[in-house]
Protein backbone atom coordinates (compact mmCIF):
# COMPACT_ATOMS: atom_id res chain seq x y z
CA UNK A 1 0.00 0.00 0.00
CA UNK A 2 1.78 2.90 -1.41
CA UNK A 3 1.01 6.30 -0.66
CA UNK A 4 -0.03 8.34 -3.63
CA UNK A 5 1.97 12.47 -2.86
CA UNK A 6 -0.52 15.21 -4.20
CA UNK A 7 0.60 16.73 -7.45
CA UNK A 8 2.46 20.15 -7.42
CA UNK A 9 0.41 22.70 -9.45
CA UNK A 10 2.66 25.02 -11.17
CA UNK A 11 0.45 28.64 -11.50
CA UNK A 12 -0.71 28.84 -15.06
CA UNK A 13 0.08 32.41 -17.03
CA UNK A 14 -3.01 34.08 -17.97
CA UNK A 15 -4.83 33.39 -21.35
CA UNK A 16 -5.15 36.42 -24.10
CA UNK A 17 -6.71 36.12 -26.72
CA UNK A 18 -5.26 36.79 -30.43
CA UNK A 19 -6.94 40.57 -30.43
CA UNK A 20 -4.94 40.86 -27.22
CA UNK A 21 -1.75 39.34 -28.30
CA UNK A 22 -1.79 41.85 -31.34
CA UNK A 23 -2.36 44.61 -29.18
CA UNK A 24 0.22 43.88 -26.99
CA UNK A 25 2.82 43.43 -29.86
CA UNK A 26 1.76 46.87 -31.50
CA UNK A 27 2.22 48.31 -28.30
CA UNK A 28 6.00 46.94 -27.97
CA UNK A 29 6.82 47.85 -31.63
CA UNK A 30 5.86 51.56 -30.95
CA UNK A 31 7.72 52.09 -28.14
CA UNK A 32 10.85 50.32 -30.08
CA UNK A 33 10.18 52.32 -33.11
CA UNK A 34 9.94 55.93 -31.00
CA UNK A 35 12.37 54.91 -28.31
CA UNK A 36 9.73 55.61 -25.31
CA UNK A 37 10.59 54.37 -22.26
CA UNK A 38 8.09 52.02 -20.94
CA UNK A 39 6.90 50.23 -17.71
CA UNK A 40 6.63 46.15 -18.38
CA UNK A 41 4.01 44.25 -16.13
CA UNK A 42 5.37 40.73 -16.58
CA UNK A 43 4.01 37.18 -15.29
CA UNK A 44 5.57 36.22 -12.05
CA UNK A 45 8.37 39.08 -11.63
CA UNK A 46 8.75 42.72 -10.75
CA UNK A 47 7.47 45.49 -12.98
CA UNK A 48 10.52 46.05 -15.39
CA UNK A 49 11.14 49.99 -16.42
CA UNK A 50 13.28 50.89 -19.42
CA UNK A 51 13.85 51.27 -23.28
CA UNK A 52 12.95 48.19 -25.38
CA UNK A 53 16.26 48.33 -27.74
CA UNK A 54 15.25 45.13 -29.75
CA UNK A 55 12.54 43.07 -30.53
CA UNK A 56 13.58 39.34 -31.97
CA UNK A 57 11.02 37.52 -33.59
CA UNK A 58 12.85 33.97 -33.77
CA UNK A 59 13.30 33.65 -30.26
CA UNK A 60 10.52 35.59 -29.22
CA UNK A 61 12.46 37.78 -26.77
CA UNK A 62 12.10 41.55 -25.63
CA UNK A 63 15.61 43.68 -25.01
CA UNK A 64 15.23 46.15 -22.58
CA UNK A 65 18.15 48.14 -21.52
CA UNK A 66 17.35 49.17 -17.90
CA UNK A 67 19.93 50.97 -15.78
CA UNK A 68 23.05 49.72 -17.94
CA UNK A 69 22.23 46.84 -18.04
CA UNK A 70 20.13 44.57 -20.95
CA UNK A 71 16.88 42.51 -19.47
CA UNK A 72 15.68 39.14 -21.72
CA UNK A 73 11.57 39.05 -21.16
CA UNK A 74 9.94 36.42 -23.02
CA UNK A 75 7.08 38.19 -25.28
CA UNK A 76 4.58 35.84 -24.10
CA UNK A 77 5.71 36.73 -20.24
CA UNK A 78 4.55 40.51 -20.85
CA UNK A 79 1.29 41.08 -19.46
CA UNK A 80 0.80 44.98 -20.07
CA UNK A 81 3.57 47.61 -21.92
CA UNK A 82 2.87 51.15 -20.35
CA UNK A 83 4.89 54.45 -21.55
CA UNK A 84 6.42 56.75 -19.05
């Protein structure tokens, strides 16, 4: 008689929607192109504040130089882009 150990649940990331998704990405691409800076709410981390200073589209990674420094955010990880 074994005993069965309960499952960890791992939090799932919130579902969007494609009209969400596209907003999203519109919203990152105009910062990028005007070189606002923005605040980034993203899934499971701190608010990140900065300049996005590239977008790449194979590995679906945001740049964002904050103080000096260059911060990775997976696109799908971004929650809400808001400019300063």
């Amino acid at each position: 008689m074994g005993v069965k150990m309960p499952k960890k649940v791992k939090p799932q990331r919130p579902t969007r929607d494609e009209y969400e998704l596209e907003e999203l990405g519109n919203s990152l691409v105009e910062a990028y192109e005007e070189k606002n800076e923005v605040c980034l709410a993203v899934w499971q981390k701190d608010p990140i504040r900065g300049k996005i200073v590239k977008l790449d589209g194979q590995t679906q990674l945001v740049h964002i130089e904050s103080e000096f420094k260059t911060i990775k955010v997976k696109f799908i990880d971004i929650l809400k882009v808001e400019s300063i």
